[in-house]
PDB file of N, CA and C in Angstrom:
ATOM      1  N   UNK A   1     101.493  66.474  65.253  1.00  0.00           N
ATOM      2  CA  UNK A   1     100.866  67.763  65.061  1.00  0.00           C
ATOM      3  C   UNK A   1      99.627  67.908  65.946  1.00  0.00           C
ATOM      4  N   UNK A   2      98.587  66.734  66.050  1.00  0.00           N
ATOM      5  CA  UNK A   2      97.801  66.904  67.244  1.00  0.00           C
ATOM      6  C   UNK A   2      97.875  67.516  68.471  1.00  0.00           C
ATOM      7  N   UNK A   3      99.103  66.613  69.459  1.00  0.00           N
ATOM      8  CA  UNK A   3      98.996  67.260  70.569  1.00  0.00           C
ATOM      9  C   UNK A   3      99.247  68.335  70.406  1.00  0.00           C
ATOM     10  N   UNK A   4     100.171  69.043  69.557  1.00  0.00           N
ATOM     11  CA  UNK A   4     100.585  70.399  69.464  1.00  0.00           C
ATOM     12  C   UNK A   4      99.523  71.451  69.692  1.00  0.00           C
ATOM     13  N   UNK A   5      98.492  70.989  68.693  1.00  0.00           N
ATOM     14  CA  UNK A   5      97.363  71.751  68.502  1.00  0.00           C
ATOM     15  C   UNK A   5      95.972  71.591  70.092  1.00  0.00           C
ATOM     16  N   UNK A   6      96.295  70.544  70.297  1.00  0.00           N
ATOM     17  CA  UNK A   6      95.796  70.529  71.665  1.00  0.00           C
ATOM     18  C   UNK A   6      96.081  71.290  73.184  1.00  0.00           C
ATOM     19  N   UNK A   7      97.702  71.278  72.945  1.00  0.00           N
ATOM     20  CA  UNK A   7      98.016  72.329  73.804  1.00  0.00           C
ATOM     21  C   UNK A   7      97.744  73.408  73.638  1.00  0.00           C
ATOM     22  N   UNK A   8      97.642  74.260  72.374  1.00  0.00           N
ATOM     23  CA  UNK A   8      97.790  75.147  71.786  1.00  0.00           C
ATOM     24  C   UNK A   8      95.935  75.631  72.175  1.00  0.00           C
ATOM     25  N   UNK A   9      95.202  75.171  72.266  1.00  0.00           N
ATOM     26  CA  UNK A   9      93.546  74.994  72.666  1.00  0.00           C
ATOM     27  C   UNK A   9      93.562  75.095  74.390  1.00  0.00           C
ATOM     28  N   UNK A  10      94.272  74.139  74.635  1.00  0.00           N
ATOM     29  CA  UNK A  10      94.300  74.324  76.249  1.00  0.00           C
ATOM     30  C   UNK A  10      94.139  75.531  76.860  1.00  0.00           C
ATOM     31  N   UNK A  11      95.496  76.111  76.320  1.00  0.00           N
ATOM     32  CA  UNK A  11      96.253  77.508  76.900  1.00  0.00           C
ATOM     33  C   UNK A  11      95.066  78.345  76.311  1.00  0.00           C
ATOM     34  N   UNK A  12      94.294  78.524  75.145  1.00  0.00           N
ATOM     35  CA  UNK A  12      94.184  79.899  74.960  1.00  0.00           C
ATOM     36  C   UNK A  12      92.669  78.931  75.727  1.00  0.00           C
ATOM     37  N   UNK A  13      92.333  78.314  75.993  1.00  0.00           N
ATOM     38  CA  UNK A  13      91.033  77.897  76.537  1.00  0.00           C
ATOM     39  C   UNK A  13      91.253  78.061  78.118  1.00  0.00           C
ATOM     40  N   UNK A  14      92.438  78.286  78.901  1.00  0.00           N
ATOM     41  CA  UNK A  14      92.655  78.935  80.242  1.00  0.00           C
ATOM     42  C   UNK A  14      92.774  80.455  79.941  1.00  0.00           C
ATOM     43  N   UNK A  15      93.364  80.898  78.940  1.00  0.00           N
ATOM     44  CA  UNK A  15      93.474  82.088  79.089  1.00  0.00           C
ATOM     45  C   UNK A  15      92.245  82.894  79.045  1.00  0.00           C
ATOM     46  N   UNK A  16      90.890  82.490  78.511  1.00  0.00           N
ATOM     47  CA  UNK A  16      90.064  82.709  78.436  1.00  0.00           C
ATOM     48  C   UNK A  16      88.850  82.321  79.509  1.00  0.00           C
ATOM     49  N   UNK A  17      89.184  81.906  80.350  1.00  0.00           N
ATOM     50  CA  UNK A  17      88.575  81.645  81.883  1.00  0.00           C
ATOM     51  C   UNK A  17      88.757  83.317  82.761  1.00  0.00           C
ATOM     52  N   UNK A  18      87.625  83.314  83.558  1.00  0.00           N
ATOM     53  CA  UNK A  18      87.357  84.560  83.933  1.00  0.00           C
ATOM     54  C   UNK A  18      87.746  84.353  85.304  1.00  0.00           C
ATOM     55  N   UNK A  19      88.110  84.822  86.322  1.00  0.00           N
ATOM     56  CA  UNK A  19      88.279  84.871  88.022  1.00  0.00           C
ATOM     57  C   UNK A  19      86.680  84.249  88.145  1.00  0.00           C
ATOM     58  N   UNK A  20      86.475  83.706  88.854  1.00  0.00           N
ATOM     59  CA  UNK A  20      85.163  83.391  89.634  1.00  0.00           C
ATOM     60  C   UNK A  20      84.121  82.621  88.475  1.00  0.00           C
ATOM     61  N   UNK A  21      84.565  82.202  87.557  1.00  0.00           N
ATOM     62  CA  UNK A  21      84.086  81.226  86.369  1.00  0.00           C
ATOM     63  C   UNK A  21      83.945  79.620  87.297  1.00  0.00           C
ATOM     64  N   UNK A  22      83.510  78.365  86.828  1.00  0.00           N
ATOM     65  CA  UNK A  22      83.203  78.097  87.433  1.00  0.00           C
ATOM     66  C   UNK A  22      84.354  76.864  87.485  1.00  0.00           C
ATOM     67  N   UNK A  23      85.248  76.194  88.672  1.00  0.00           N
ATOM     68  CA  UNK A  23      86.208  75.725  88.224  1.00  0.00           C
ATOM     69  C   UNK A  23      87.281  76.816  89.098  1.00  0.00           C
ATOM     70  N   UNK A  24      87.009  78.240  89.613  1.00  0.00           N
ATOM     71  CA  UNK A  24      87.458  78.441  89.917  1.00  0.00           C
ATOM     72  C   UNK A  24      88.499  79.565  89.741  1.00  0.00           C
ATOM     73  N   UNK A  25      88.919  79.137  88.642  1.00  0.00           N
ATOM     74  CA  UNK A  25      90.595  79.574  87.784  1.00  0.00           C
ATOM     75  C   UNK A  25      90.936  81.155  88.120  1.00  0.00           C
ATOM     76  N   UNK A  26      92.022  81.824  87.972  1.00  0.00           N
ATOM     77  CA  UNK A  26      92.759  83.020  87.825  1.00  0.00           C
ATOM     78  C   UNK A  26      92.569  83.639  86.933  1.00  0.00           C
ATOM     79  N   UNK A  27      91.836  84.810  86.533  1.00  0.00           N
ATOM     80  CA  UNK A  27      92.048  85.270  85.087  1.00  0.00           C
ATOM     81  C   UNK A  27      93.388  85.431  84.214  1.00  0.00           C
ATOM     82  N   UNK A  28      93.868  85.379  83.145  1.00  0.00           N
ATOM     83  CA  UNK A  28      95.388  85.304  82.723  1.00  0.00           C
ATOM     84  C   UNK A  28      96.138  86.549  83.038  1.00  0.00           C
ATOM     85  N   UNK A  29      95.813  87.775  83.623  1.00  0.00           N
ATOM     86  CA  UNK A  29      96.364  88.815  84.099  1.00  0.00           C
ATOM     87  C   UNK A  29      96.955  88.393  84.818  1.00  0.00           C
ATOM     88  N   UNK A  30      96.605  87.403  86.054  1.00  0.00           N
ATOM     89  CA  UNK A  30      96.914  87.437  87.810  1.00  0.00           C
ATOM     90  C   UNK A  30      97.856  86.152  87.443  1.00  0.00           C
ATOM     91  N   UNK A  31      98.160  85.686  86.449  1.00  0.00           N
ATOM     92  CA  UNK A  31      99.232  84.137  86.563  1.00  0.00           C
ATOM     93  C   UNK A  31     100.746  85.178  86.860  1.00  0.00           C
ATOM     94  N   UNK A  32     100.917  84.113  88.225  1.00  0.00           N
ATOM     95  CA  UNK A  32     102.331  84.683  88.578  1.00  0.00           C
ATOM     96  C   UNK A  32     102.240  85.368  89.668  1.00  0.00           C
ATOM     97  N   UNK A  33     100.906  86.057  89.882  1.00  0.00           N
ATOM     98  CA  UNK A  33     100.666  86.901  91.733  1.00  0.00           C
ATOM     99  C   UNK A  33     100.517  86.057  92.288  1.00  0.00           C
ATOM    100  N   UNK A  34     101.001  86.315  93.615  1.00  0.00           N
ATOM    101  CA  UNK A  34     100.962  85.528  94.673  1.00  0.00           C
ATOM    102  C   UNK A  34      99.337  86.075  95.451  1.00  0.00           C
ATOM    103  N   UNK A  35      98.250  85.580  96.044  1.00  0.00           N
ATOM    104  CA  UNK A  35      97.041  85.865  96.054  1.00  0.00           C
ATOM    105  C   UNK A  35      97.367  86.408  97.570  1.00  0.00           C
ATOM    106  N   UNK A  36      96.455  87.103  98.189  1.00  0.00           N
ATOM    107  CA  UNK A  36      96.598  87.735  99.518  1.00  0.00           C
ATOM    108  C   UNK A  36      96.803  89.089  99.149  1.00  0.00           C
ATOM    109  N   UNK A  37      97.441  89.518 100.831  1.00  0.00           N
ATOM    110  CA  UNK A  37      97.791  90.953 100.906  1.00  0.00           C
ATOM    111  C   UNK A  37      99.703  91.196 100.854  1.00  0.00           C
ATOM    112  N   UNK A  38      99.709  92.045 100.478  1.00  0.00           N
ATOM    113  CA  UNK A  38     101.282  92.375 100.583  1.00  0.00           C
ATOM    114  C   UNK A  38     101.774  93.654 101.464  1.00  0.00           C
ATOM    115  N   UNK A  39     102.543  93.183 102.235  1.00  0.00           N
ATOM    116  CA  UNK A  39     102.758  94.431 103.064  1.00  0.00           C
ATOM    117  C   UNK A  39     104.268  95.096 102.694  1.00  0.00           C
ATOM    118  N   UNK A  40     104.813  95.962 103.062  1.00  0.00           N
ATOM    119  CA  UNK A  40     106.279  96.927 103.071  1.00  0.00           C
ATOM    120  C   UNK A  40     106.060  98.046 103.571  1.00  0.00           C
ATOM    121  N   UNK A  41     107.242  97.739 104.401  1.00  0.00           N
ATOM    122  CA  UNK A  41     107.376  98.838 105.165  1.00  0.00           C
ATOM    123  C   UNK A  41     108.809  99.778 104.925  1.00  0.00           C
ATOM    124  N   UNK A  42     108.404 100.832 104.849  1.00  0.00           N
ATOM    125  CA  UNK A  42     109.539 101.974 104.470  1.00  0.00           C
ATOM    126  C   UNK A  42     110.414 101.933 105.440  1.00  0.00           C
ATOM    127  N   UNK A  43     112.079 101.562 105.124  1.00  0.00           N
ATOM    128  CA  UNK A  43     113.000 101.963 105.896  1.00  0.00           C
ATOM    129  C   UNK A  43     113.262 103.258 106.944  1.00  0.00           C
ATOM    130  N   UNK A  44     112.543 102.615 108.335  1.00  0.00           N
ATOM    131  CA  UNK A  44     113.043 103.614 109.280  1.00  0.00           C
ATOM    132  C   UNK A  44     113.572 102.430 110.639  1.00  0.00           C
ATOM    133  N   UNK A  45     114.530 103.289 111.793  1.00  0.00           N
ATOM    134  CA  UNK A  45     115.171 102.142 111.859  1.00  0.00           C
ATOM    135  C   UNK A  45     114.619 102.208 113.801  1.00  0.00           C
ATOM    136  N   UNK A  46     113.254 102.764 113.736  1.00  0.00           N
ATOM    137  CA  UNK A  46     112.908 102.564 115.062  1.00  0.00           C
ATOM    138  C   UNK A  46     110.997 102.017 115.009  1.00  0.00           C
ATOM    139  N   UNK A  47     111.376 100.775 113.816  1.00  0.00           N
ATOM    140  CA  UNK A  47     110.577 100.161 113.530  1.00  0.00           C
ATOM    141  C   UNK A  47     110.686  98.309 113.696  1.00  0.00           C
ATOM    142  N   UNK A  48     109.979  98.231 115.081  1.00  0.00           N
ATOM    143  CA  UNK A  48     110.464  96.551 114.980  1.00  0.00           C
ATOM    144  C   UNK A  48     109.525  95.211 115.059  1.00  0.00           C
ATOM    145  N   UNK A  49     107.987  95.749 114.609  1.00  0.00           N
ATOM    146  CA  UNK A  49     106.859  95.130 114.114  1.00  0.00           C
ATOM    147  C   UNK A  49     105.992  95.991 113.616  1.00  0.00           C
ATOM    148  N   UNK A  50     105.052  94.853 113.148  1.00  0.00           N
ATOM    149  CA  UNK A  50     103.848  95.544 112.401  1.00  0.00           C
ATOM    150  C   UNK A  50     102.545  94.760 113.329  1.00  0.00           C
ATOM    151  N   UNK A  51     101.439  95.300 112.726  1.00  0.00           N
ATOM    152  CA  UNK A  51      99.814  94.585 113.254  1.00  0.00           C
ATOM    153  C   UNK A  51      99.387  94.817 112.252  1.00  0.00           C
ATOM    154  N   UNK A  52      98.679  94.154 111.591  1.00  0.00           N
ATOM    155  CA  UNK A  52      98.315  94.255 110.564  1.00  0.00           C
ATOM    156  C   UNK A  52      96.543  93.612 110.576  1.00  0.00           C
ATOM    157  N   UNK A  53      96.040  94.735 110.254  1.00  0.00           N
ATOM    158  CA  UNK A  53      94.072  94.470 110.149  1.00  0.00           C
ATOM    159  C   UNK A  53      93.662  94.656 108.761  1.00  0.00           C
ATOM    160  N   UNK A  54      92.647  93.584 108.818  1.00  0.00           N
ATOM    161  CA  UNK A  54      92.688  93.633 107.596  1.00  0.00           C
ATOM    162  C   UNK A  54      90.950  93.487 107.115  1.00  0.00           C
ATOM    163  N   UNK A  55      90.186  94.011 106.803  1.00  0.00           N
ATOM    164  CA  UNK A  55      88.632  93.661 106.992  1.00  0.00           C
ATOM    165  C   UNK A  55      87.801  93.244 105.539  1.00  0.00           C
ATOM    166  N   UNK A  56      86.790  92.623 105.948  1.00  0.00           N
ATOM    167  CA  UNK A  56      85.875  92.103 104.202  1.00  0.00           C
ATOM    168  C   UNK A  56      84.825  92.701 105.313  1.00  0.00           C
ATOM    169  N   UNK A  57      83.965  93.463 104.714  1.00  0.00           N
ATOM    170  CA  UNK A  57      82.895  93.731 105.147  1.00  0.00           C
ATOM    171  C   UNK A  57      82.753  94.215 106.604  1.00  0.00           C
ATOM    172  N   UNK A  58      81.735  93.637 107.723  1.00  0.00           N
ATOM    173  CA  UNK A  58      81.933  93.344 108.839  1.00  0.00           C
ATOM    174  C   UNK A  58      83.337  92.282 109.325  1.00  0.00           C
ATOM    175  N   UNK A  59      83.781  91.337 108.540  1.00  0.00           N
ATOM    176  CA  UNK A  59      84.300  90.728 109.421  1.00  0.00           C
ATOM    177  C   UNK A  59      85.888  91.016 109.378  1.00  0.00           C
ATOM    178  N   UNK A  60      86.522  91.726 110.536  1.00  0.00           N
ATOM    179  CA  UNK A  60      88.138  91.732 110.450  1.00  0.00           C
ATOM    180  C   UNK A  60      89.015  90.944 111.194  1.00  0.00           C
ATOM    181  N   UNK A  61      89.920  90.663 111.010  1.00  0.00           N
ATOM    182  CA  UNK A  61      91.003  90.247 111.674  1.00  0.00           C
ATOM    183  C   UNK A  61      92.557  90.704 111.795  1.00  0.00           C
ATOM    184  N   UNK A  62      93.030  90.619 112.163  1.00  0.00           N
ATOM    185  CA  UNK A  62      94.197  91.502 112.796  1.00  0.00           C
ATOM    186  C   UNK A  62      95.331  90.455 113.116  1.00  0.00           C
ATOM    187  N   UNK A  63      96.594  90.659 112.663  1.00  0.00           N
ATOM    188  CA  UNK A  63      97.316  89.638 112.955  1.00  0.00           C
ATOM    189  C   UNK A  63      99.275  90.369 113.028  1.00  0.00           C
ATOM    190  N   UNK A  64     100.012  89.677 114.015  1.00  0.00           N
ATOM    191  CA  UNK A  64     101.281  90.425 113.756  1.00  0.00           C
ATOM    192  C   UNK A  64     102.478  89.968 112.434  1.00  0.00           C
ATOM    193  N   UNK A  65     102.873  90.022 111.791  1.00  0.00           N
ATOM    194  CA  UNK A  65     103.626  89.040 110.546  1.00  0.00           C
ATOM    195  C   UNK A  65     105.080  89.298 111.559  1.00  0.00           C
ATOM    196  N   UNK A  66     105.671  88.146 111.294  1.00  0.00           N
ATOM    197  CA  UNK A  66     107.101  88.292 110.947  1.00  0.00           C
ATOM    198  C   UNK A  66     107.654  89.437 110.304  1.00  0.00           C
ATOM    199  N   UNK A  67     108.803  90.146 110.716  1.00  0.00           N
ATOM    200  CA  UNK A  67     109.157  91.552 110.058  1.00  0.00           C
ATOM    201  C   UNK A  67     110.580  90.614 109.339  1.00  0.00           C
ATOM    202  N   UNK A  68     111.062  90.799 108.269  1.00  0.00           N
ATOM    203  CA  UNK A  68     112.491  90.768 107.794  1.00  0.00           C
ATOM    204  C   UNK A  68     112.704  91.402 106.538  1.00  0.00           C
ATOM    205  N   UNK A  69     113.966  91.886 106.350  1.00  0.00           N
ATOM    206  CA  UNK A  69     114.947  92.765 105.597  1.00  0.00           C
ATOM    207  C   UNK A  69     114.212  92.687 104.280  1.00  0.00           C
ATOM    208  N   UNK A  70     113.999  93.464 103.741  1.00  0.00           N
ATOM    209  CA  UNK A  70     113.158  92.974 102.673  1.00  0.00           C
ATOM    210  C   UNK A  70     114.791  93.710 101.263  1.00  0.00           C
ATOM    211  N   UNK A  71     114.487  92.697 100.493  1.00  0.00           N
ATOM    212  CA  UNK A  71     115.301  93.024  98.847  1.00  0.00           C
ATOM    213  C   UNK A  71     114.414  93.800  97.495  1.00  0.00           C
ATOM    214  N   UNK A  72     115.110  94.480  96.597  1.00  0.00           N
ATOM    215  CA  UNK A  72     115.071  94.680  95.570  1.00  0.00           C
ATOM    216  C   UNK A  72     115.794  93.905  94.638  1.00  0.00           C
ATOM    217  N   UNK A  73     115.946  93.916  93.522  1.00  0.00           N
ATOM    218  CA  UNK A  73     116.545  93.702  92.423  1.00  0.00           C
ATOM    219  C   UNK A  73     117.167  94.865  92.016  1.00  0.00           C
ATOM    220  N   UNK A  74     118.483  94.845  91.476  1.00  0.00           N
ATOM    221  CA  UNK A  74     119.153  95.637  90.995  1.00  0.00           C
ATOM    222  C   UNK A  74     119.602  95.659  89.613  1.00  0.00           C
ATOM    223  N   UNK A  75     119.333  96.007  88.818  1.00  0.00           N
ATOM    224  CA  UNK A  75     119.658  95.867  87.164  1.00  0.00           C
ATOM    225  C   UNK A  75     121.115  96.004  87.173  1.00  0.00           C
ATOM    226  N   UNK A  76     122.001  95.105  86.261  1.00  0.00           N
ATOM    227  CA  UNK A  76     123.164  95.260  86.013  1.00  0.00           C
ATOM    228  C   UNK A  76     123.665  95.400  84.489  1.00  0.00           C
ATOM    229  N   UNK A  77     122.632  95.579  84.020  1.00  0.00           N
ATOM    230  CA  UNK A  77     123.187  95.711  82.196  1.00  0.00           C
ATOM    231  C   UNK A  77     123.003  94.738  81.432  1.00  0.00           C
ATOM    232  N   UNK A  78     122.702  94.517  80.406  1.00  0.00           N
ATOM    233  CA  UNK A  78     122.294  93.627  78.990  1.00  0.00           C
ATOM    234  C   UNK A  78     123.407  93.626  78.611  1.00  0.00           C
ATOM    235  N   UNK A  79     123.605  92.265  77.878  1.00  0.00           N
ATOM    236  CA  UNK A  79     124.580  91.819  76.724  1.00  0.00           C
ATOM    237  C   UNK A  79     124.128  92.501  75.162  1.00  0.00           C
ATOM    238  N   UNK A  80     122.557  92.948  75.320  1.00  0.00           N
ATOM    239  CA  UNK A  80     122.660  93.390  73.910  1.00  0.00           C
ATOM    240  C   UNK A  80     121.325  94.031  74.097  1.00  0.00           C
ATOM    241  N   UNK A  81     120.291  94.219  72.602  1.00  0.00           N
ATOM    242  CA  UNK A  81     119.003  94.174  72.794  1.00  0.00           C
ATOM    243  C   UNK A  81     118.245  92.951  72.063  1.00  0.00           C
ATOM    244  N   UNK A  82     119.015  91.830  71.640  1.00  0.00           N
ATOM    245  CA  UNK A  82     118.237  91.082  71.026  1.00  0.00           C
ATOM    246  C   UNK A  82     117.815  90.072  71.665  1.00  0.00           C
ATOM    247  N   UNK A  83     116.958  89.321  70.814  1.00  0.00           N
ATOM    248  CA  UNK A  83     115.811  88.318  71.345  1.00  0.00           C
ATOM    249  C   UNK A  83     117.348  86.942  72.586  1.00  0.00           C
ATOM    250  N   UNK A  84     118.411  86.730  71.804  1.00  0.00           N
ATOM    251  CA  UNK A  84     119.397  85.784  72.797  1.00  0.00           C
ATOM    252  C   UNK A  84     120.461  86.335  73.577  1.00  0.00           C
ATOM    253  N   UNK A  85     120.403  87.346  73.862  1.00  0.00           N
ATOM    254  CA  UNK A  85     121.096  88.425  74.413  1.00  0.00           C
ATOM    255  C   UNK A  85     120.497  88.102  76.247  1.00  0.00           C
ATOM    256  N   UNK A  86     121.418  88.613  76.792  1.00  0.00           N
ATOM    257  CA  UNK A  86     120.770  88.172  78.522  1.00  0.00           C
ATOM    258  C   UNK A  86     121.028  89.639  79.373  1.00  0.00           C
ATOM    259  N   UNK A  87     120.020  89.745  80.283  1.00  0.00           N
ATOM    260  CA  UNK A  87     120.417  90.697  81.045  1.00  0.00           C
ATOM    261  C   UNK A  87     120.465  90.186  82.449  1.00  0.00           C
ATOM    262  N   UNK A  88     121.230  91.028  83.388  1.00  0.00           N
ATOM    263  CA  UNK A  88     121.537  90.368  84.990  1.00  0.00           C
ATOM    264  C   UNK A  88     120.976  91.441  85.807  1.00  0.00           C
ATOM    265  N   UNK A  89     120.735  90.931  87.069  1.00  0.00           N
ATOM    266  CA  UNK A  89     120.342  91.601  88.241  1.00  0.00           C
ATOM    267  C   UNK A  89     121.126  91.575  89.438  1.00  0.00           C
ATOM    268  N   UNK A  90     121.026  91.835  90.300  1.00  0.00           N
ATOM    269  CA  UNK A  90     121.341  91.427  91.571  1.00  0.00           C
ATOM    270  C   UNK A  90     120.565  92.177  92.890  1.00  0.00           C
ATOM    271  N   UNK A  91     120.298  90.850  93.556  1.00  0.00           N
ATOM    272  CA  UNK A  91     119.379  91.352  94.956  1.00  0.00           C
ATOM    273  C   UNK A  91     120.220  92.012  96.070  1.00  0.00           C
ATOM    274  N   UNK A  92     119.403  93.545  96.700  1.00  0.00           N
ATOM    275  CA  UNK A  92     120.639  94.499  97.309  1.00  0.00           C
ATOM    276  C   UNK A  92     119.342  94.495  98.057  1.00  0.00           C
ATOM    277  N   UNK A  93     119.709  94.762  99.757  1.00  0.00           N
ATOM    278  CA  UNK A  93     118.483  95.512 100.421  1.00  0.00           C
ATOM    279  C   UNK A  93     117.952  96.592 100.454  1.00  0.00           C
ATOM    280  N   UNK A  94     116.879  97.011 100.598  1.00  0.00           N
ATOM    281  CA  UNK A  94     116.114  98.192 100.568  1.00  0.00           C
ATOM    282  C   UNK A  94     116.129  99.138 101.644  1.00  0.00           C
ATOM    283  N   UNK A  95     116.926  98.271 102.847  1.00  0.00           N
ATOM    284  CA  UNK A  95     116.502  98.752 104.072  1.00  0.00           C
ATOM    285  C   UNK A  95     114.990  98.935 104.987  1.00  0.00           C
ATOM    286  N   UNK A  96     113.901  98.653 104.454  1.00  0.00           N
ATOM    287  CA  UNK A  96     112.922  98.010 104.116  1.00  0.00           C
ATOM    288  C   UNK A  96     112.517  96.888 105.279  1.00  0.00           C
ATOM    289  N   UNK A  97     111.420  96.283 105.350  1.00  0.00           N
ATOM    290  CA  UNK A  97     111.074  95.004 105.883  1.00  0.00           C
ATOM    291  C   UNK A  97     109.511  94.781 105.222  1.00  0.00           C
ATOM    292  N   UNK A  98     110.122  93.524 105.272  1.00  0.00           N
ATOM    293  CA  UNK A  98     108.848  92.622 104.734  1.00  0.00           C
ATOM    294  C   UNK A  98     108.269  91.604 105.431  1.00  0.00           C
ATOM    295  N   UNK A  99     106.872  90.693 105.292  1.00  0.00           N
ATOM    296  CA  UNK A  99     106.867  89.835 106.050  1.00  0.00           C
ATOM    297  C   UNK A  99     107.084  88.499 105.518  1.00  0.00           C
ATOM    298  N   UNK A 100     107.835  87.335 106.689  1.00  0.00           N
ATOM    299  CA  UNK A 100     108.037  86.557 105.949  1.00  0.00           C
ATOM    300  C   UNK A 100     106.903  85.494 105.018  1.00  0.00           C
TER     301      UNK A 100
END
């Protein structure tokens, strides 16, 4: 029953860490983002890079990404609505590009 309760302290003792606390940590909103910038670009098909600038203050930098096909997820329907019930997806392109 200890460790139980120890984990159980852990977690809500991370979840309770602020962004910029000291240590560092993620606030529990951001678990699961990937940190940076995210780019997408809308399917048009006389598009075959990007430049991408990006600035903090005075200081910017500018850089070209890799362009490729970028995906969605596609919902395919639930087995049910309950808690052991499963639902499926499938990844279709957007027509889209992303960087890698």
């Amino acid at each position: 029953m200890l460790p139980v309760l120890a984990l159980g302290l852990a977690v809500l003792t991370a979840c309770g860490a602020s962004e910029g606390s000291a240590g560092g940590e993620r606030a529990c909103t951001m678990i699961g983002a990937m940190p940076g910038i995210s780019l997408d670009v809308a399917p048009r098909p006389d598009v075959a890079g990007a430049e991408v600038t990006a600035c903090w203050g005075a200081d910017c930098r500018s850089w070209r990404p890799d362009l490729h096909r970028a995906t969605a997820a596609e919902p395919q329907g639930c087995t049910g609505t309950g808690p052991d019930d499963s639902c499926s997806a499938r990844v279709v392109e957007t027509g889209g590009c992303r960087p890698a």
